[in-house]
C-alpha atoms as a PDB file:
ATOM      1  CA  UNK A   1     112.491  53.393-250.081  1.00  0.00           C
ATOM      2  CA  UNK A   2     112.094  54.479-246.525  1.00  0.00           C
ATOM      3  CA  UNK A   3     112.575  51.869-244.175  1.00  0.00           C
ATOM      4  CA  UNK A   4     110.759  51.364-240.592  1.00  0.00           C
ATOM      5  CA  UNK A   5     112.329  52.697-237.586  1.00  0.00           C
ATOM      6  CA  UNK A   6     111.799  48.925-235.985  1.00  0.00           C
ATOM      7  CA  UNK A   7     110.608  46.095-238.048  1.00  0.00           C
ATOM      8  CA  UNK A   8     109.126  43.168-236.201  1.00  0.00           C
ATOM      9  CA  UNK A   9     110.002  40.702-239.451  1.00  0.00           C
ATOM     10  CA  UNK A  10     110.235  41.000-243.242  1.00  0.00           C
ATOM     11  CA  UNK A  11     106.579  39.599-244.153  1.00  0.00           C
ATOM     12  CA  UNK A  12     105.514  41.781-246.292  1.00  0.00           C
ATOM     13  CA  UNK A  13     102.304  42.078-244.210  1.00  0.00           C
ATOM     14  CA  UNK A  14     104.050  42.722-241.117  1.00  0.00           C
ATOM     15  CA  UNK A  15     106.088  45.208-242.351  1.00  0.00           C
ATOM     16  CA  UNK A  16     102.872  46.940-244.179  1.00  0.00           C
ATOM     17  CA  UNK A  17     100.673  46.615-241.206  1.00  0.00           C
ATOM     18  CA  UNK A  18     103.576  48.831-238.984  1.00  0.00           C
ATOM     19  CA  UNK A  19     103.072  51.617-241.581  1.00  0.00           C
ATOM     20  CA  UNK A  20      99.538  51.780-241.585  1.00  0.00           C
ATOM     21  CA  UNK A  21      97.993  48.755-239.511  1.00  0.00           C
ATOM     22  CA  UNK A  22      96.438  50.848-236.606  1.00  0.00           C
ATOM     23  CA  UNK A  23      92.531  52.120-237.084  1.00  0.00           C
ATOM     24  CA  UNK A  24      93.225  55.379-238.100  1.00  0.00           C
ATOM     25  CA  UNK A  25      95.983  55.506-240.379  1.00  0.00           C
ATOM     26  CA  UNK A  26      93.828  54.195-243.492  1.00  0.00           C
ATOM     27  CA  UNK A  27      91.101  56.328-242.414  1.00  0.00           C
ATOM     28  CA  UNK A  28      93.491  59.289-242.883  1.00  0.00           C
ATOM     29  CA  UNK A  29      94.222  58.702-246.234  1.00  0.00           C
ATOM     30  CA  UNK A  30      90.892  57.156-247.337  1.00  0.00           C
ATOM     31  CA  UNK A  31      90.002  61.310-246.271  1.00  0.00           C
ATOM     32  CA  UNK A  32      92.443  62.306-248.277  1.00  0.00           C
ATOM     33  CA  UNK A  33      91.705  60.005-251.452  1.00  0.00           C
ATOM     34  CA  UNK A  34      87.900  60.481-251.509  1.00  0.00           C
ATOM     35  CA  UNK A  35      86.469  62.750-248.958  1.00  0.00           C
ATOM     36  CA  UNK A  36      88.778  65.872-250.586  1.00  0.00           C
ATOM     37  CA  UNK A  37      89.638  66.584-246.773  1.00  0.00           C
ATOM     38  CA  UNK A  38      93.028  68.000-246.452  1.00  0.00           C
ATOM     39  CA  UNK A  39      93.484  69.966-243.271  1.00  0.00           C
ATOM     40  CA  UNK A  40      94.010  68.968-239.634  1.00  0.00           C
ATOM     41  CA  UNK A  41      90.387  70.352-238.597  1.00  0.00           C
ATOM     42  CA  UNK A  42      88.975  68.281-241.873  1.00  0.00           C
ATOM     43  CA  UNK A  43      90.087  64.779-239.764  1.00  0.00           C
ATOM     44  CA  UNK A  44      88.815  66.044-236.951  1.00  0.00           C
ATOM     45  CA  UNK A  45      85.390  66.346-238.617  1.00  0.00           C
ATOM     46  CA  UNK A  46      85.679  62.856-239.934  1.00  0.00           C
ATOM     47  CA  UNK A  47      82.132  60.778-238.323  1.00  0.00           C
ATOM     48  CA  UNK A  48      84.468  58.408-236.716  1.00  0.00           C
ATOM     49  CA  UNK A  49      86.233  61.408-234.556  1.00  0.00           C
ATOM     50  CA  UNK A  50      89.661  60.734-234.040  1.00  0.00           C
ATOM     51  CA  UNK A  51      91.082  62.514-230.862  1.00  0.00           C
ATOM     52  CA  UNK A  52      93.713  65.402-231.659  1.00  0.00           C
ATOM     53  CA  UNK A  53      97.084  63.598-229.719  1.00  0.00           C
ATOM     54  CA  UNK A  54      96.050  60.461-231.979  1.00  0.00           C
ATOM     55  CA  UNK A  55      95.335  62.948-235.203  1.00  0.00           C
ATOM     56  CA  UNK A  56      98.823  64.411-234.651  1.00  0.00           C
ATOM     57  CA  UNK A  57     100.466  61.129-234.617  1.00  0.00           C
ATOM     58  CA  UNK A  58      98.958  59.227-237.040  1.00  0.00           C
ATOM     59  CA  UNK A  59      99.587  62.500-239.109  1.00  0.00           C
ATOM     60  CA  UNK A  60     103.597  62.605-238.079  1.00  0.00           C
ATOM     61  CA  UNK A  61     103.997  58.883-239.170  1.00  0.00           C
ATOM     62  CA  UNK A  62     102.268  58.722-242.252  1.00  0.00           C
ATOM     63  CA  UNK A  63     104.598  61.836-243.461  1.00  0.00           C
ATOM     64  CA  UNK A  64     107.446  60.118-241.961  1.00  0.00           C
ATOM     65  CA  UNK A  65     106.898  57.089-244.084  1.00  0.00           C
ATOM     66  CA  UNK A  66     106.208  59.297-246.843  1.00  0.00           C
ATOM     67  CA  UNK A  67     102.913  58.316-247.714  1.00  0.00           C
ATOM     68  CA  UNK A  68     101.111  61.923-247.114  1.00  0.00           C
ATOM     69  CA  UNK A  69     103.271  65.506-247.449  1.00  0.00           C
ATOM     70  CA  UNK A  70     102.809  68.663-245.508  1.00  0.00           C
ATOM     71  CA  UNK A  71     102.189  72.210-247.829  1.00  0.00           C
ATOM     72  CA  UNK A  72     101.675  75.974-246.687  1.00  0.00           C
ATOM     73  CA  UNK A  73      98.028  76.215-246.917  1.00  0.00           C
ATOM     74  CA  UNK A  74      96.996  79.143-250.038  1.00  0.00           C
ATOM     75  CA  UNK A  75      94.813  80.770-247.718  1.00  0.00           C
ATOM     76  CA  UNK A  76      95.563  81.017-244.681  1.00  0.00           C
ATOM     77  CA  UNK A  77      99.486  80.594-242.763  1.00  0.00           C
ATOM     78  CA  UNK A  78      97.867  78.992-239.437  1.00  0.00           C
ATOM     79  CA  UNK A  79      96.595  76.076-241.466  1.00  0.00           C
ATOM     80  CA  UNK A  80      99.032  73.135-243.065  1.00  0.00           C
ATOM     81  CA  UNK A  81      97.765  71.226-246.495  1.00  0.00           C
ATOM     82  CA  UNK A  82      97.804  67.654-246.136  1.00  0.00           C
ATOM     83  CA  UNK A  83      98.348  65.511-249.587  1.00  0.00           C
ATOM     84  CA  UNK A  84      99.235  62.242-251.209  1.00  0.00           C
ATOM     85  CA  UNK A  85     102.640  61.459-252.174  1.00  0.00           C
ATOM     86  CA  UNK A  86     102.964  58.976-254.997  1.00  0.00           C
ATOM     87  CA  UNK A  87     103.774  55.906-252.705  1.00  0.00           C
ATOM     88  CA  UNK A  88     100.535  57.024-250.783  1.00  0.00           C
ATOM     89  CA  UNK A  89      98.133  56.969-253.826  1.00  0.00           C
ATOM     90  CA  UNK A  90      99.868  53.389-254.507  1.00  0.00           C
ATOM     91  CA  UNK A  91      97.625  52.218-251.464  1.00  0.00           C
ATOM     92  CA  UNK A  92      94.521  52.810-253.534  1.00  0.00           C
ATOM     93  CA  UNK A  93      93.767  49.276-255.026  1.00  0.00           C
ATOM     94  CA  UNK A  94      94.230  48.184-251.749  1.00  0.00           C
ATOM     95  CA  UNK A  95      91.296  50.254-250.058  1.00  0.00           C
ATOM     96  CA  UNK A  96      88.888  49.396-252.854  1.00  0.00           C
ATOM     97  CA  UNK A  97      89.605  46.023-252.507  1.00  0.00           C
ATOM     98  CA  UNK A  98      88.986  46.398-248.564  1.00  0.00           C
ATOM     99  CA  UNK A  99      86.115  48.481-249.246  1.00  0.00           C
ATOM    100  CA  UNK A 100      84.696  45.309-251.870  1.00  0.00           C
ATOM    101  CA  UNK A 101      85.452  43.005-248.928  1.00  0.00           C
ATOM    102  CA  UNK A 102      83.526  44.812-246.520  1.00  0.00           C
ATOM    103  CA  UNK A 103      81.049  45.460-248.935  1.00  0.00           C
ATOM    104  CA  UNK A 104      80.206  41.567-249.099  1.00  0.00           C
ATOM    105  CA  UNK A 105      80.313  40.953-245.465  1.00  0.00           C
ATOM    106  CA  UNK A 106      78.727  44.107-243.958  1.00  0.00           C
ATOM    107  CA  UNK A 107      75.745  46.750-244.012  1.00  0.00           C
ATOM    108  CA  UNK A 108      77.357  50.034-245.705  1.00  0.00           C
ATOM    109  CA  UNK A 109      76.107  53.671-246.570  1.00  0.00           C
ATOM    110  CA  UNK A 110      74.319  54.136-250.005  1.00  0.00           C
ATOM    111  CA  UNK A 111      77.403  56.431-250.525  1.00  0.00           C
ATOM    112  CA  UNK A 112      79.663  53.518-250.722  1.00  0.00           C
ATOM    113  CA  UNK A 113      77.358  51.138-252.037  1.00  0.00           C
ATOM    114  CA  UNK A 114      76.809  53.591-255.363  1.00  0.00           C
ATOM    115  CA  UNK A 115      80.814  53.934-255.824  1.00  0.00           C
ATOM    116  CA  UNK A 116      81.655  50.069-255.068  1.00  0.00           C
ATOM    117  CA  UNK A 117      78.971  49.542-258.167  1.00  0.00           C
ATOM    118  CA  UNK A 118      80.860  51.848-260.233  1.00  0.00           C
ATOM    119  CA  UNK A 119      84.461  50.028-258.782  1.00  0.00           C
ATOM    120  CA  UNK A 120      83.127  46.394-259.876  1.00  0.00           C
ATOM    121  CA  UNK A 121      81.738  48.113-263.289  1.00  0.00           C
ATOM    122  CA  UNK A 122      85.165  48.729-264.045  1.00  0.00           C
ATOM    123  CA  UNK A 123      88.014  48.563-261.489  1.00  0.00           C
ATOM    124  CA  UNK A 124      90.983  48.789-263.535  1.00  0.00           C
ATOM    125  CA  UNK A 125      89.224  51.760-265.021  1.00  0.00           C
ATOM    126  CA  UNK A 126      88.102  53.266-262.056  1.00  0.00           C
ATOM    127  CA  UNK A 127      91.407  52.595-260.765  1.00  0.00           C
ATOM    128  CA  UNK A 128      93.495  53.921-263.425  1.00  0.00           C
ATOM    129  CA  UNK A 129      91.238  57.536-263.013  1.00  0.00           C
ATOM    130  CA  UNK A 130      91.242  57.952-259.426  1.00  0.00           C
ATOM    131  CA  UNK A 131      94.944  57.511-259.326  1.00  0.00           C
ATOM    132  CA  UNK A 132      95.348  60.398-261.805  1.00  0.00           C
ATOM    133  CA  UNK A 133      92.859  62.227-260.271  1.00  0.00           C
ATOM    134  CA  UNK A 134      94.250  62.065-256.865  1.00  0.00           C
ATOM    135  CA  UNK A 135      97.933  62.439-258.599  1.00  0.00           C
ATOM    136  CA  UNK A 136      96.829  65.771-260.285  1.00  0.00           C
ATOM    137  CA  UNK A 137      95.682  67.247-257.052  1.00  0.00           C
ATOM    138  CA  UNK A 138      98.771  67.306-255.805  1.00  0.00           C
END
């Protein structure tokens, strides 16, 4: 288990919130998990346009927390793969279940709205598949 440089306390919360608690981090691997993007230039893309010194960041702590990993890119040596590591597909009950809360408290995309149906048809099915999924494209 890889333990935070500086931990403000051992709440649970606390000490999940320093890995990924700032508004980008999540966003990151929610790309990763269901918008297939996997390159540096894919998160740039991303609608809610994360600046490049903030990109570069994020992108150094979630791989020093081991939640994403850096590969050589197939096609090209000037481009880095970004994936999932097993303790970063872990965090994917946890988005759906922040996606379901959002879903009852805000206006979303018919994107969303047509997966969260198919989440609340089955979530530990849904759940179950996306995991392998995701765990497969590594």
């Amino acid at each position: 288990m890889t333990e935070l440089k500086k931990r403000r306390s051992n709440c649970p919360v606390s000490t999940s919130l320093d890995v990924f608690g700032d508004k980008w981090s999540l966003l990151i691997i929610r790309d990763l998990m269901y918008k297939k993007k996997c390159t540096y230039g894919d998160f740039l893309k991303s609608a809610e346009g994360i600046a490049t010194n903030i990109l570069a960041s994020k992108l150094q702590n979630l791989e020093e927390q081991d939640i994403i990993r850096r590969q050589p890119h197939p096609d090209s040596k000037a481009k880095i793969l970004y994936t999932l590591t097993a303790k970063g597909i872990e965090l994917l009950p946890a988005i759906i279940e922040i996606s379901l809360w959002a879903e009852k408290h805000y206006t979303l995309s018919e994107e969303w709205l047509a997966m969260l149906e198919k989440i609340q048809a089955d979530k530990e099915g849904f759940i179950k598949k996306s995991m392998q999924n995701i765990a497969n494209e590594i």
